[in-house]
C-alpha atoms as a PDB file:
ATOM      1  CA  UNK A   1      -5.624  -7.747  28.722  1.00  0.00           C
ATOM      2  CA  UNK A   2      -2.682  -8.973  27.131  1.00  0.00           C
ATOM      3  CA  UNK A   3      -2.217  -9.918  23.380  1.00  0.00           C
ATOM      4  CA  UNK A   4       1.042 -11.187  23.508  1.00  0.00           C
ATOM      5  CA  UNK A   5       2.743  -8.991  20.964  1.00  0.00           C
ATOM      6  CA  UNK A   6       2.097  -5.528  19.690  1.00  0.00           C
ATOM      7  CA  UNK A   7      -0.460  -5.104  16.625  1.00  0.00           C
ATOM      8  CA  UNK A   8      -1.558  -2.515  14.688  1.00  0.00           C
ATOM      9  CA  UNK A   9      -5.342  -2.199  14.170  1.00  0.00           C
ATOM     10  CA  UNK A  10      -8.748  -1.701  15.875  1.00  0.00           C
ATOM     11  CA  UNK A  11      -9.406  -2.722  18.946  1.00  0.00           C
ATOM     12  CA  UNK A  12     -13.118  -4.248  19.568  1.00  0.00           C
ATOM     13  CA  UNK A  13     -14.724  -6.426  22.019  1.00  0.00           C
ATOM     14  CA  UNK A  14     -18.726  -7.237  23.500  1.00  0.00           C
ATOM     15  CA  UNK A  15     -19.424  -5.547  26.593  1.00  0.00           C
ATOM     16  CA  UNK A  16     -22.887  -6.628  28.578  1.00  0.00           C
ATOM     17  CA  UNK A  17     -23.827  -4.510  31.719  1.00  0.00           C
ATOM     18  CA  UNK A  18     -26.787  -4.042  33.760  1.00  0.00           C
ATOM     19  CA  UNK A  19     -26.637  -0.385  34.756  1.00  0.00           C
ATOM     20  CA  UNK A  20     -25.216   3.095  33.071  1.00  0.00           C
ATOM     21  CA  UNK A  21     -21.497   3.208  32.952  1.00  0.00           C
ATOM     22  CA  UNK A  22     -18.831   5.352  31.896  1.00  0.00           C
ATOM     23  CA  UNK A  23     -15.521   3.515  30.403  1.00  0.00           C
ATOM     24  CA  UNK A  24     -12.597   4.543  29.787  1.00  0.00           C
ATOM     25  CA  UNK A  25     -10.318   2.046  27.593  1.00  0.00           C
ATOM     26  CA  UNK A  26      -6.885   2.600  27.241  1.00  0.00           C
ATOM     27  CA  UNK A  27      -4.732   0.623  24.614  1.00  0.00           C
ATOM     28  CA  UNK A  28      -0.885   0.403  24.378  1.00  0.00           C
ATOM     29  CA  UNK A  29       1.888  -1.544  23.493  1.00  0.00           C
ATOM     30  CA  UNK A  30       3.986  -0.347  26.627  1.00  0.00           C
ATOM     31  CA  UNK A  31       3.378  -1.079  30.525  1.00  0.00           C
ATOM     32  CA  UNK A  32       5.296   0.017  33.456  1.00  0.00           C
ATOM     33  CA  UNK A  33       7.392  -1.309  35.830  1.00  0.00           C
ATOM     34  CA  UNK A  34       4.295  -2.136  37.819  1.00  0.00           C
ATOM     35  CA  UNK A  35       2.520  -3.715  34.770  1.00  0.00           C
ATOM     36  CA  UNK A  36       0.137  -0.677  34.091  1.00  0.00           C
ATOM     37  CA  UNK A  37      -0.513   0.759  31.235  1.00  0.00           C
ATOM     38  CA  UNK A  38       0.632   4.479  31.739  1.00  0.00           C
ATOM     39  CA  UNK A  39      -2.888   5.979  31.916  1.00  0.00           C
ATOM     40  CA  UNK A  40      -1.246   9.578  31.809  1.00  0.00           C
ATOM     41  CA  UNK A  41       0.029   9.457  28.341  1.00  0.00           C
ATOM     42  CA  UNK A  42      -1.820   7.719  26.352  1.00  0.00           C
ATOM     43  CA  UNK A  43      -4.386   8.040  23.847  1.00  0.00           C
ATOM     44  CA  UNK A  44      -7.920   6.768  25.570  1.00  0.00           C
ATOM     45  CA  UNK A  45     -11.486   6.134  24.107  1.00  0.00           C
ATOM     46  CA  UNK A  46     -14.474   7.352  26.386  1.00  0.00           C
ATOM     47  CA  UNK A  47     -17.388   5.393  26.100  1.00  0.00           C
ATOM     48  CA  UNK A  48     -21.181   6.055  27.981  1.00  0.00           C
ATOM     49  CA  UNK A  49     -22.455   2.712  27.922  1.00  0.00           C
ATOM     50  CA  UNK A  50     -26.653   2.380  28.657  1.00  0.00           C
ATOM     51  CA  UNK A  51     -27.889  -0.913  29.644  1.00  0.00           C
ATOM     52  CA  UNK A  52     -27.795  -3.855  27.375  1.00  0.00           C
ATOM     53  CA  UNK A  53     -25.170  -5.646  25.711  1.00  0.00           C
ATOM     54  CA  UNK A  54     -23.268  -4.117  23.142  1.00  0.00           C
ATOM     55  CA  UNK A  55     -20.648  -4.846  20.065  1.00  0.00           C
ATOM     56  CA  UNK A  56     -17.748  -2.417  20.168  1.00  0.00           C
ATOM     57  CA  UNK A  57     -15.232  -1.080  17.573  1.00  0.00           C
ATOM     58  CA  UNK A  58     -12.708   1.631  18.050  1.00  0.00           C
ATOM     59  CA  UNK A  59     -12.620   3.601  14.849  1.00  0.00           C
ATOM     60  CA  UNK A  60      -8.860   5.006  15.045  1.00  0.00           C
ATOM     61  CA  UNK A  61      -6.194   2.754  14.640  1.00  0.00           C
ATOM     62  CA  UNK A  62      -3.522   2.271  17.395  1.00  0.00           C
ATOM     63  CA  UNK A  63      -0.508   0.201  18.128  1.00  0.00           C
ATOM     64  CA  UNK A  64      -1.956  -2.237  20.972  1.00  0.00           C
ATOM     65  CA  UNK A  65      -0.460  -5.233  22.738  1.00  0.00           C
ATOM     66  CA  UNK A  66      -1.883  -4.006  26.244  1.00  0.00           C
ATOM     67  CA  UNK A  67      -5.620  -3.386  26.887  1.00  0.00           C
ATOM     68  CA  UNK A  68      -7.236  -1.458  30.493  1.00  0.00           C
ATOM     69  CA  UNK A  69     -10.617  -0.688  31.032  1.00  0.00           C
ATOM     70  CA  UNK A  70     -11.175   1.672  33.613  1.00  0.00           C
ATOM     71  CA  UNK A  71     -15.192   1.372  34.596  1.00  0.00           C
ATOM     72  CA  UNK A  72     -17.190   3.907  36.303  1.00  0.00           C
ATOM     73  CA  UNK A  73     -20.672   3.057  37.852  1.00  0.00           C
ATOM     74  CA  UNK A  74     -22.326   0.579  40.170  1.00  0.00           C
ATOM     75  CA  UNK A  75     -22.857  -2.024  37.994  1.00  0.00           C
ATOM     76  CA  UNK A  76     -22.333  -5.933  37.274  1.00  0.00           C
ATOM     77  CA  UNK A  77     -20.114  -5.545  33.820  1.00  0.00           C
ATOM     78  CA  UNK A  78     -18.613  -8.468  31.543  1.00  0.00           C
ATOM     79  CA  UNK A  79     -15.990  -7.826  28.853  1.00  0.00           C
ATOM     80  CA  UNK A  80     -15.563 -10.757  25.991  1.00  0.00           C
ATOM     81  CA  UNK A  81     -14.230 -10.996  22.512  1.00  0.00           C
ATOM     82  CA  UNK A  82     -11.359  -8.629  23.177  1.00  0.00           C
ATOM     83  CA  UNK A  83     -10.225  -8.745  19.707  1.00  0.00           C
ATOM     84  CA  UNK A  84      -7.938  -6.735  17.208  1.00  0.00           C
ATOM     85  CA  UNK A  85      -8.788  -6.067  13.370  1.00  0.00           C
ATOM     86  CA  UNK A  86      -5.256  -5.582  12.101  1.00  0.00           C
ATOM     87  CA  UNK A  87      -4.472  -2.901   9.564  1.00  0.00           C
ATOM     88  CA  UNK A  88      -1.313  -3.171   8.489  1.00  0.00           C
ATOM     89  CA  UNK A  89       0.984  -4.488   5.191  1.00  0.00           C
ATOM     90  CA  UNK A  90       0.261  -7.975   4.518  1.00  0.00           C
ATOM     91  CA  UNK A  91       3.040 -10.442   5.435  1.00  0.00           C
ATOM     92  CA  UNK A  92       3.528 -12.755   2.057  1.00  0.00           C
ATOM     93  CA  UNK A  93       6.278 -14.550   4.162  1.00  0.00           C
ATOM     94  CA  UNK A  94       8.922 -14.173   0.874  1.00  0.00           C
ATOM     95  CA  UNK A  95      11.656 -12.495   2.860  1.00  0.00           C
ATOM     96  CA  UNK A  96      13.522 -14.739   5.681  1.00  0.00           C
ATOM     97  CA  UNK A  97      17.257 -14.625   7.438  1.00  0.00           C
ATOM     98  CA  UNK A  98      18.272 -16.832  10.215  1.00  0.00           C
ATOM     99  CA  UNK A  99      21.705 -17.777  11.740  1.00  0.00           C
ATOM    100  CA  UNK A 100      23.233 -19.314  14.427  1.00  0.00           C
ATOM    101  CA  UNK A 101      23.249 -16.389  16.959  1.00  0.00           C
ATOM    102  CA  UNK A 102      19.647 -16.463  18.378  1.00  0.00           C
ATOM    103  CA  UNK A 103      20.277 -12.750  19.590  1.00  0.00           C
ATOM    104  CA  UNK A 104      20.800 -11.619  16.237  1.00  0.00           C
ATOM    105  CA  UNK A 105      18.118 -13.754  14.908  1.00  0.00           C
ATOM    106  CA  UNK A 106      15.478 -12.094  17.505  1.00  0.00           C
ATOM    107  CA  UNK A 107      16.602  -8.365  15.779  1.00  0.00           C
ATOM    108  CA  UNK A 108      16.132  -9.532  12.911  1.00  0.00           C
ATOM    109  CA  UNK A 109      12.409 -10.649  13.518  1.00  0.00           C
ATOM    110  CA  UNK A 110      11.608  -7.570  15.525  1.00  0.00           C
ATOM    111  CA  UNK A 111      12.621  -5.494  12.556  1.00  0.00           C
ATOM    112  CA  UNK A 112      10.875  -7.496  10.472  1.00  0.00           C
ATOM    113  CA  UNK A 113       7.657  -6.893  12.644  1.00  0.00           C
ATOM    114  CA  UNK A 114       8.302  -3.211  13.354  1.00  0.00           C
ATOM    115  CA  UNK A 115       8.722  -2.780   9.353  1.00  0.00           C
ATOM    116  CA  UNK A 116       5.228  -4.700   8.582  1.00  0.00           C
ATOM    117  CA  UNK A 117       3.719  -2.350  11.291  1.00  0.00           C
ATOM    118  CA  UNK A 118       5.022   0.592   9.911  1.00  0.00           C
ATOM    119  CA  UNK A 119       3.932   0.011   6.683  1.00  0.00           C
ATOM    120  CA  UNK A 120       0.466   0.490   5.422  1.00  0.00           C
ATOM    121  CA  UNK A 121       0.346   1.706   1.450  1.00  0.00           C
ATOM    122  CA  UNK A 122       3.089   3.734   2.766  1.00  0.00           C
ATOM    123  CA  UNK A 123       6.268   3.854   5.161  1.00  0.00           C
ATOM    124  CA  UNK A 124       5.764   4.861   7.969  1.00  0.00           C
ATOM    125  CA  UNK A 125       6.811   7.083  10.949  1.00  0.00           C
ATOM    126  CA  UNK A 126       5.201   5.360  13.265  1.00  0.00           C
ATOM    127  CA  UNK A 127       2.535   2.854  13.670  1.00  0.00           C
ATOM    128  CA  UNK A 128      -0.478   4.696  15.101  1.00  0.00           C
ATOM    129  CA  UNK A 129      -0.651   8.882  16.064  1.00  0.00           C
ATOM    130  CA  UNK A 130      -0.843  10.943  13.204  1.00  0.00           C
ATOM    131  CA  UNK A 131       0.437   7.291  11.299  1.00  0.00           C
ATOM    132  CA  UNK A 132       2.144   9.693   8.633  1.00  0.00           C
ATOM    133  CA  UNK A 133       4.465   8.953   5.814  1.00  0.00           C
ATOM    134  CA  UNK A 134       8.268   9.003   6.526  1.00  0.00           C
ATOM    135  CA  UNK A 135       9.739   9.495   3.281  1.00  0.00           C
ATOM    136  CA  UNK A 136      13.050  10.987   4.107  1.00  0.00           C
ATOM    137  CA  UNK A 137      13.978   7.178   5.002  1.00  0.00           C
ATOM    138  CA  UNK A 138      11.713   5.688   2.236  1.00  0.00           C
ATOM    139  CA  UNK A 139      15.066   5.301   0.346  1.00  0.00           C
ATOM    140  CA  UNK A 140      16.592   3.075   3.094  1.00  0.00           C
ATOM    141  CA  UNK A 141      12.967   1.539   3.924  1.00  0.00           C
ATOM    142  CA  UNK A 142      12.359   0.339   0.719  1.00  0.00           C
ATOM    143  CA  UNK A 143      15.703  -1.665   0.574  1.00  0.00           C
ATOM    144  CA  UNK A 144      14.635  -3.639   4.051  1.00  0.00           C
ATOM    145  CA  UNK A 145      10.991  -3.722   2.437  1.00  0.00           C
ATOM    146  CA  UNK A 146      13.163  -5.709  -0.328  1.00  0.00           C
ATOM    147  CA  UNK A 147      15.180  -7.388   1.773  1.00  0.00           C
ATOM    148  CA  UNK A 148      12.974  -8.942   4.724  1.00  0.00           C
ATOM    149  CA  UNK A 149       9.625  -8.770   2.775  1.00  0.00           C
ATOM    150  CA  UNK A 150      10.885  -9.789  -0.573  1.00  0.00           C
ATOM    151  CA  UNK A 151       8.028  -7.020  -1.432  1.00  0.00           C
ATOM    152  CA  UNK A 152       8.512  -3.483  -3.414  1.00  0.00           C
ATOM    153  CA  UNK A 153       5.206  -2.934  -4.095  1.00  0.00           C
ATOM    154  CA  UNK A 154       5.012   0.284  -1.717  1.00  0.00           C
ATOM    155  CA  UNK A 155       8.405   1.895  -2.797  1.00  0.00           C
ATOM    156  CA  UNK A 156       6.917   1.408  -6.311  1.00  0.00           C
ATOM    157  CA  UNK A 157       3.562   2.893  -5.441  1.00  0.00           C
ATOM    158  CA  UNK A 158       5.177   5.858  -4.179  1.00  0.00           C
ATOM    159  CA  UNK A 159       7.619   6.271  -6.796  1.00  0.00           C
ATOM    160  CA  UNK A 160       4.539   6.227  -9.245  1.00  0.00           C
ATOM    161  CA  UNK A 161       2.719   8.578  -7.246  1.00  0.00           C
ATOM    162  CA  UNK A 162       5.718  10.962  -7.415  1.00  0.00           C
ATOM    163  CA  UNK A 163       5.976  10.547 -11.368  1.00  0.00           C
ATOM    164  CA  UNK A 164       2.343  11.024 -11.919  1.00  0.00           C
ATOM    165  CA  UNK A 165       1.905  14.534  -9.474  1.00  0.00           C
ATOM    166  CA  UNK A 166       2.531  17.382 -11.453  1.00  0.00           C
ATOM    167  CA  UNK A 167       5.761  19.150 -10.676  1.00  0.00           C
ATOM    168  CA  UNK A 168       4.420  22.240 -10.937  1.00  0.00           C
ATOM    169  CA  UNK A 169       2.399  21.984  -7.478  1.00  0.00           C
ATOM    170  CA  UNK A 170       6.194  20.819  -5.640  1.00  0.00           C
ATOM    171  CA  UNK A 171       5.809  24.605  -3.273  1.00  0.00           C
ATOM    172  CA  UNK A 172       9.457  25.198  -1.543  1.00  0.00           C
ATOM    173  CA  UNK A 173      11.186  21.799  -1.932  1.00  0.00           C
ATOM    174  CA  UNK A 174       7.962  19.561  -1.245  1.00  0.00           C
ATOM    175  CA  UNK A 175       6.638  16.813  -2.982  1.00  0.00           C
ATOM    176  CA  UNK A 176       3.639  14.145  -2.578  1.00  0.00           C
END
């Protein structure tokens, strides 16, 4: 399954079978060159599914454009309502650049994106994993946060955490 771009959230969907199965679901925003997702690498949820029909949500977040389900079993299976929950920083739309070079202009908008799914209530490193902060380019962050959002309210959340933690806990150079 396809969504079309790359999304940060939980993945759910209905699944109906008639028989015990075992399914594996792997989600990803990358494919390759044979259009598979690379099964080898990536981060996959197990599910033993009993007879019946079934609401599922993945608990973890993950980065997902591209969605495999691998099914074990003899069984008739149907798959519906692929769907993602998103969980990422809220696009207020206040920050915008275009030109005439539609090259440039398609950077621009996948920066934009890969900021805004980068970003939860704080930058950063990546989008799913161990989704931790990346504060060593908050600095730098914040300004294209600023700049493409029109939004600060994360840099100033974290600068506020930082005034409020007491210096006295900072062990060896680190600090909330």
């Amino acid at each position: 399954y396809d969504f079309n771009e790359s999304n940060v959230g939980f993945l759910g969907f209905t699944i109906k079978t008639n028989q015990e199965i075992k399914i594996d679901i792997v989600a990803t925003e990358l494919v390759k060159t044979d259009g598979m997702p690379p099964y080898e690498f990536n981060t996959g949820t197990r599910l033993f599914v009993k007879p019946g029909e079934y609401e599922f949500t993945c608990f973890e977040p993950a980065l997902i454009r591209y969605v495999r389900f691998y099914i074990t079993g003899n069984a008739e299976v149907s798959i519906s309502n692929i769907h993602i929950i998103t969980y990422c920083y809220p696009d207020l739309h206040e920050g915008y650049f275009t030109c005439s070079d539609d090259d440039v202009n398609r950077l621009y908008n996948a920066s934009r994106r890969t900021l805004i799914l980068n970003t939860l209530d704080i930058f950063m490193d990546c989008p799913d994993r161990e989704r931790g902060g990346w504060l060593c380019d908050s600095f730098w962050t914040a300004r294209a946060a600023a700049l493409m959002l029109g939004d600060t309210k994360v840099e100033k959340a974290f600068i506020e955490n930082y005034l409020l933690t007491d210096s006295s806990l900072y062990n060896y150079g680190f600090f909330p």
